[in-house]
C-alpha atoms as a PDB file:
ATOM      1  CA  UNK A   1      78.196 202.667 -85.943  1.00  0.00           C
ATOM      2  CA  UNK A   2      79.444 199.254 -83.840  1.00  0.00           C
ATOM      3  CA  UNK A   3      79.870 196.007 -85.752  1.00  0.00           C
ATOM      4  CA  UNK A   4      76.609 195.484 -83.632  1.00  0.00           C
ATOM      5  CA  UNK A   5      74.259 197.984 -85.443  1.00  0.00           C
ATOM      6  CA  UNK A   6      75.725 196.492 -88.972  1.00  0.00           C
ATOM      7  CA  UNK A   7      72.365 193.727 -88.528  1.00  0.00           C
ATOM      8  CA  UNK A   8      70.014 196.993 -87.620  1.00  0.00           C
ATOM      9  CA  UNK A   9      71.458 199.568 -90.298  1.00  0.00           C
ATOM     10  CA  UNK A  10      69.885 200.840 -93.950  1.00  0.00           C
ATOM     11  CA  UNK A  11      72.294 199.302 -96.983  1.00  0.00           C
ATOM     12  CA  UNK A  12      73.607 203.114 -96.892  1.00  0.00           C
ATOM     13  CA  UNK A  13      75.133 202.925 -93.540  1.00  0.00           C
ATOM     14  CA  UNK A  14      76.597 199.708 -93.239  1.00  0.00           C
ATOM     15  CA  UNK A  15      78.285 200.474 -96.652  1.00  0.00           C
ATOM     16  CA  UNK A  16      79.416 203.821 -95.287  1.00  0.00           C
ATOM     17  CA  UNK A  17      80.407 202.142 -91.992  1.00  0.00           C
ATOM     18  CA  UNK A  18      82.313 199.312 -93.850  1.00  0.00           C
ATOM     19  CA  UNK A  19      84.157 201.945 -96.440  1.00  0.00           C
ATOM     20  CA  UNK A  20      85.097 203.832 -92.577  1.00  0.00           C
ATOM     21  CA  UNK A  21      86.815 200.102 -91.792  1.00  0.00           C
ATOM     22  CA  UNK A  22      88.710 200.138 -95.215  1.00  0.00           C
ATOM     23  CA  UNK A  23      89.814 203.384 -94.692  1.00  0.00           C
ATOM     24  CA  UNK A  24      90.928 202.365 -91.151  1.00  0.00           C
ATOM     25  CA  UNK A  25      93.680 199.787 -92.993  1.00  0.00           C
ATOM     26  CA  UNK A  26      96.860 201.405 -93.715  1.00  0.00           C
ATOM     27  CA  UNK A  27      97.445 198.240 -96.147  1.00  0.00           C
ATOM     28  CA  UNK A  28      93.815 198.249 -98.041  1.00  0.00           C
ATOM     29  CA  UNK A  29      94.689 202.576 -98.601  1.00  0.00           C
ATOM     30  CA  UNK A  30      97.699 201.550 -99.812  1.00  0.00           C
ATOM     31  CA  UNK A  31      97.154 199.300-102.754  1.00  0.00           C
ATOM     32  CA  UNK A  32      93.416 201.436-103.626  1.00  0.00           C
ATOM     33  CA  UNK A  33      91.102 198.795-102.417  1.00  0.00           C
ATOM     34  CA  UNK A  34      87.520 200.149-102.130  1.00  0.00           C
ATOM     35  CA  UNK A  35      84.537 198.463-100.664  1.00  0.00           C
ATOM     36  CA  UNK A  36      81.850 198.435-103.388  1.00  0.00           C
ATOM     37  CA  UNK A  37      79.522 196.364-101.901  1.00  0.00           C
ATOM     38  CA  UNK A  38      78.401 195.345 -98.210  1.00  0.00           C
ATOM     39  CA  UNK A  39      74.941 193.329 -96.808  1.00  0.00           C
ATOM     40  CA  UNK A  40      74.635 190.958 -94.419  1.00  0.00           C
ATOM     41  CA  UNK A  41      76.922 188.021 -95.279  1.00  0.00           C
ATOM     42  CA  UNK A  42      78.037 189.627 -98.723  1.00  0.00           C
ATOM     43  CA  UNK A  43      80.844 191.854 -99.694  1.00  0.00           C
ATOM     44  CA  UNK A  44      82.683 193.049-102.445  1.00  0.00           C
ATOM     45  CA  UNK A  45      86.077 194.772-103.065  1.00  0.00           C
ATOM     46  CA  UNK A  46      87.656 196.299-105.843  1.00  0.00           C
ATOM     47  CA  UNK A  47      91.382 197.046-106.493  1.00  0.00           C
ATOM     48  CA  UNK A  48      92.373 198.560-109.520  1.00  0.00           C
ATOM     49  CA  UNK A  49      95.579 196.611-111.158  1.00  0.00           C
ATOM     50  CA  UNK A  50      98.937 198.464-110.929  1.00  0.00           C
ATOM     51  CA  UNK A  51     102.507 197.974-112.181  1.00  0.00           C
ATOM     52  CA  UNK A  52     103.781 198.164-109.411  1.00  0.00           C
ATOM     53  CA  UNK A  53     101.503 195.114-107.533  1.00  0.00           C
ATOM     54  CA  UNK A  54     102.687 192.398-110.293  1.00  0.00           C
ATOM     55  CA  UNK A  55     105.174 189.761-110.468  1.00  0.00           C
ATOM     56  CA  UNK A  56     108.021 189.261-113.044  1.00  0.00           C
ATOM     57  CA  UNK A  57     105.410 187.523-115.183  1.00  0.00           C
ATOM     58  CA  UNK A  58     103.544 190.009-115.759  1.00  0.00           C
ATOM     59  CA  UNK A  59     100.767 188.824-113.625  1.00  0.00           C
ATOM     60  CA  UNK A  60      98.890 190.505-110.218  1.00  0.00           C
ATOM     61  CA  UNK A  61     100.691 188.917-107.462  1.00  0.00           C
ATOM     62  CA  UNK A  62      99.712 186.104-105.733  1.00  0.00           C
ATOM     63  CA  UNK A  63      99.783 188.422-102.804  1.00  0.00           C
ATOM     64  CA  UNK A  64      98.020 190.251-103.540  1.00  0.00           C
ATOM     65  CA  UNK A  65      94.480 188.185-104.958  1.00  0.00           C
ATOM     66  CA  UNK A  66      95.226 186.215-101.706  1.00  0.00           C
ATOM     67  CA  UNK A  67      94.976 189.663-100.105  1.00  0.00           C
ATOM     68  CA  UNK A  68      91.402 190.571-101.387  1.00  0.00           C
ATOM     69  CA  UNK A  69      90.268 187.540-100.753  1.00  0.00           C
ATOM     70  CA  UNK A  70      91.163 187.642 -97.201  1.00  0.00           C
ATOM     71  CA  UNK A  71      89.375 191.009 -96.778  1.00  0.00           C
ATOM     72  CA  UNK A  72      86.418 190.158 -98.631  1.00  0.00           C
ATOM     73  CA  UNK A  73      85.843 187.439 -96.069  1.00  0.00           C
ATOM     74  CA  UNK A  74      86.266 188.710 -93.546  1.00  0.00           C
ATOM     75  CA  UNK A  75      83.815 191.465 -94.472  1.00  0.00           C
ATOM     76  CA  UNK A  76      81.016 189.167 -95.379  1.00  0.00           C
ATOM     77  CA  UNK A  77      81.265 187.029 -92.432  1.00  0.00           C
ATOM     78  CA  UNK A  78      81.652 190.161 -89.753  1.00  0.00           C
ATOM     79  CA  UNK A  79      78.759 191.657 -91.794  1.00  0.00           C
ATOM     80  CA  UNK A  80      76.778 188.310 -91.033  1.00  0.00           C
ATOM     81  CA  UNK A  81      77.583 187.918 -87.106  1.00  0.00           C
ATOM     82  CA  UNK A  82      77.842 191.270 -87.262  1.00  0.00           C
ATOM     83  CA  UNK A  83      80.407 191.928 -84.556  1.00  0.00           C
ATOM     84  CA  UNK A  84      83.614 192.262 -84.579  1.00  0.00           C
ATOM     85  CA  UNK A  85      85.631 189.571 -86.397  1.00  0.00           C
ATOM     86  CA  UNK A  86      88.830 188.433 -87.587  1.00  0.00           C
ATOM     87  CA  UNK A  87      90.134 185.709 -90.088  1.00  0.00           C
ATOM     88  CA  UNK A  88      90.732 182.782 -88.660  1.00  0.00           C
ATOM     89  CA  UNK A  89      92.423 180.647 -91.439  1.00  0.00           C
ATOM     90  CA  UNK A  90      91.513 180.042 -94.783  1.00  0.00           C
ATOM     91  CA  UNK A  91      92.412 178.616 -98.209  1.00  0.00           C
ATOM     92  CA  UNK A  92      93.080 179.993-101.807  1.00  0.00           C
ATOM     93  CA  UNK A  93      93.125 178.294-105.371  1.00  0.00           C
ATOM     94  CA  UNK A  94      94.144 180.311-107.916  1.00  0.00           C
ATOM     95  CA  UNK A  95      92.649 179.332-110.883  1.00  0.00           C
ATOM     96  CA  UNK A  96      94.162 181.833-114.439  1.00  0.00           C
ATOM     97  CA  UNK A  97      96.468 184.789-113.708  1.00  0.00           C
ATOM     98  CA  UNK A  98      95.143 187.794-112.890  1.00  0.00           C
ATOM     99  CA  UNK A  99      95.767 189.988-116.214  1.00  0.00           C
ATOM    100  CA  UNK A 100      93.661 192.839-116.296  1.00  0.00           C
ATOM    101  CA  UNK A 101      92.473 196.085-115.459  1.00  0.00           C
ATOM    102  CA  UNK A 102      90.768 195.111-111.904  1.00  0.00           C
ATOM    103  CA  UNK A 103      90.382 192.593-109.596  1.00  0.00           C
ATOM    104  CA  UNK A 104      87.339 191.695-107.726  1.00  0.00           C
ATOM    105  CA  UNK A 105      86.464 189.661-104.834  1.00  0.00           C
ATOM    106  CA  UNK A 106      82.682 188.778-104.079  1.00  0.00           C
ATOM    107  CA  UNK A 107      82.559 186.713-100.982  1.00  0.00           C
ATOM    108  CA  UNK A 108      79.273 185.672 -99.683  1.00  0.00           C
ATOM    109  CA  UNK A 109      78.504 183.723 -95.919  1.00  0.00           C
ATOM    110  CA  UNK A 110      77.652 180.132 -96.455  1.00  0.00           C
ATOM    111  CA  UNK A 111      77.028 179.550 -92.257  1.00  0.00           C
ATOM    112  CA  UNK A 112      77.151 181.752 -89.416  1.00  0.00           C
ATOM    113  CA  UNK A 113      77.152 181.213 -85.717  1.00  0.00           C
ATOM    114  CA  UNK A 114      77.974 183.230 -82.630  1.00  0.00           C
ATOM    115  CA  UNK A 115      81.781 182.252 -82.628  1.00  0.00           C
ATOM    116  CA  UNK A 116      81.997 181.596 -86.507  1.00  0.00           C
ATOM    117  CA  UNK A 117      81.431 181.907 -90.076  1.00  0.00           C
ATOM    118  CA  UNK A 118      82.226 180.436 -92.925  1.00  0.00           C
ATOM    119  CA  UNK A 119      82.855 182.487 -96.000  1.00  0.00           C
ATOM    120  CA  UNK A 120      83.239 181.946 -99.638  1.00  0.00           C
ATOM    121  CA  UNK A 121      84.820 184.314-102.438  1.00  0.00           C
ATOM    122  CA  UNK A 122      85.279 184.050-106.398  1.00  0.00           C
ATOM    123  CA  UNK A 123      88.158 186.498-107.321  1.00  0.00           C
ATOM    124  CA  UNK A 124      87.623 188.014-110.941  1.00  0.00           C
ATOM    125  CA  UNK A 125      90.073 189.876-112.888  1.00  0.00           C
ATOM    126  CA  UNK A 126      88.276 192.207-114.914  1.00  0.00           C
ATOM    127  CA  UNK A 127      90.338 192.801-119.118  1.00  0.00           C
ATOM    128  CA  UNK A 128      88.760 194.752-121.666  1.00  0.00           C
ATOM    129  CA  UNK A 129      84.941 194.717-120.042  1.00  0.00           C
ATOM    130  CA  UNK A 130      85.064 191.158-119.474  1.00  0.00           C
ATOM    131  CA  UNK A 131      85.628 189.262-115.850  1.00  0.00           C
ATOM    132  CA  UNK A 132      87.271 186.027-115.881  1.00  0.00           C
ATOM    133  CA  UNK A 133      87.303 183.650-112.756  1.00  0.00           C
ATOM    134  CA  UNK A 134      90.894 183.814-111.652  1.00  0.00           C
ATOM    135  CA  UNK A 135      91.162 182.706-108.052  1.00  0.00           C
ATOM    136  CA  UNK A 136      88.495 180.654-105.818  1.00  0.00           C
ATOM    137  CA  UNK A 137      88.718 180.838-101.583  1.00  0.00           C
ATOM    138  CA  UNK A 138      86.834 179.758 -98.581  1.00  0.00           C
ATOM    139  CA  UNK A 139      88.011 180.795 -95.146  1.00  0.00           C
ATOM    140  CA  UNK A 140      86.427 180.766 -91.465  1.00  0.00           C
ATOM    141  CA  UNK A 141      85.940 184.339 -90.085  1.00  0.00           C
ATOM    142  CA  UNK A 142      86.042 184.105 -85.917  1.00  0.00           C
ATOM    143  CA  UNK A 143      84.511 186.650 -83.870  1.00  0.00           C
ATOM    144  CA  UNK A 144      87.210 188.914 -81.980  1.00  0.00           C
ATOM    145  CA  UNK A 145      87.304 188.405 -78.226  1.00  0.00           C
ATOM    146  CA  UNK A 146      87.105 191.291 -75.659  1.00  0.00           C
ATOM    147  CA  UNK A 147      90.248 191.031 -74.722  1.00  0.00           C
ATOM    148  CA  UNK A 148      91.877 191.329 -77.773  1.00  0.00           C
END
């Protein structure tokens, strides 16, 4: 399926289409990040917390929120123009530390044209059952030119 049949396509497929991107990203395979959710202009990724992706505080890097964030994004604003997209800039506030089992990102489209979107995401780190607000970002996703 294109990023073009994402608008046409049951919940099933575009979440099996979007989980195909995900798998696509040698970066998103690498940390665990899967795709649990994925409508038009709404996404959400998961990444299960590791030792090895925190800081010397203790805490999930930086990095690595600002990571999901980015992705989540970029998924909910390519899933509402539905074609191909990239992130065009955006901006992160991290809000608590991310100490936890999981991190989520739920980004949902706030406005979507033929060149743009723009995208909202609440970050949630998920300890003992409970999700706490830990990082808060709004980016523009830009649709991908033919050329590139």
């Amino acid at each position: 399926m294109s990023a073009a049949g994402t608008a046409r396509a049951t919940p099933a497929d575009m979440l099996a289409w979007g989980r195909e991107v995900l798998a696509s990203q040698p970066f998103s395979v690498l940390v665990g990040t899967e795709l649990a959710a994925l409508s038009p202009g709404k996404a959400e990724l998961r990444l299960p917390i590791r030792q090895d992706l925190r800081q010397q505080h203790g805490f999930l890097h930086g990095g690595v929120v600002s990571y999901l964030a980015d992705n989540a994004l970029t998924y909910a604003g390519g899933a509402a123009m539905a074609v191909p997209v990239v992130t065009s800039e955006y901006k992160i506030n991290y809000v608590r530390p991310a100490i936890g089992e999981l991190l989520v990102a739920r980004a949902e489209c706030v406005s979507a044209g033929r060149q743009q979107a723009v995208v909202r995401c609440d970050v949630y780190v998920v300890r003992d059952g409970e999700e706490r607000l830990c990082a808060v970002a709004q980016g523009t996703i830009a649709r991908l030119g033919e050329g590139a």
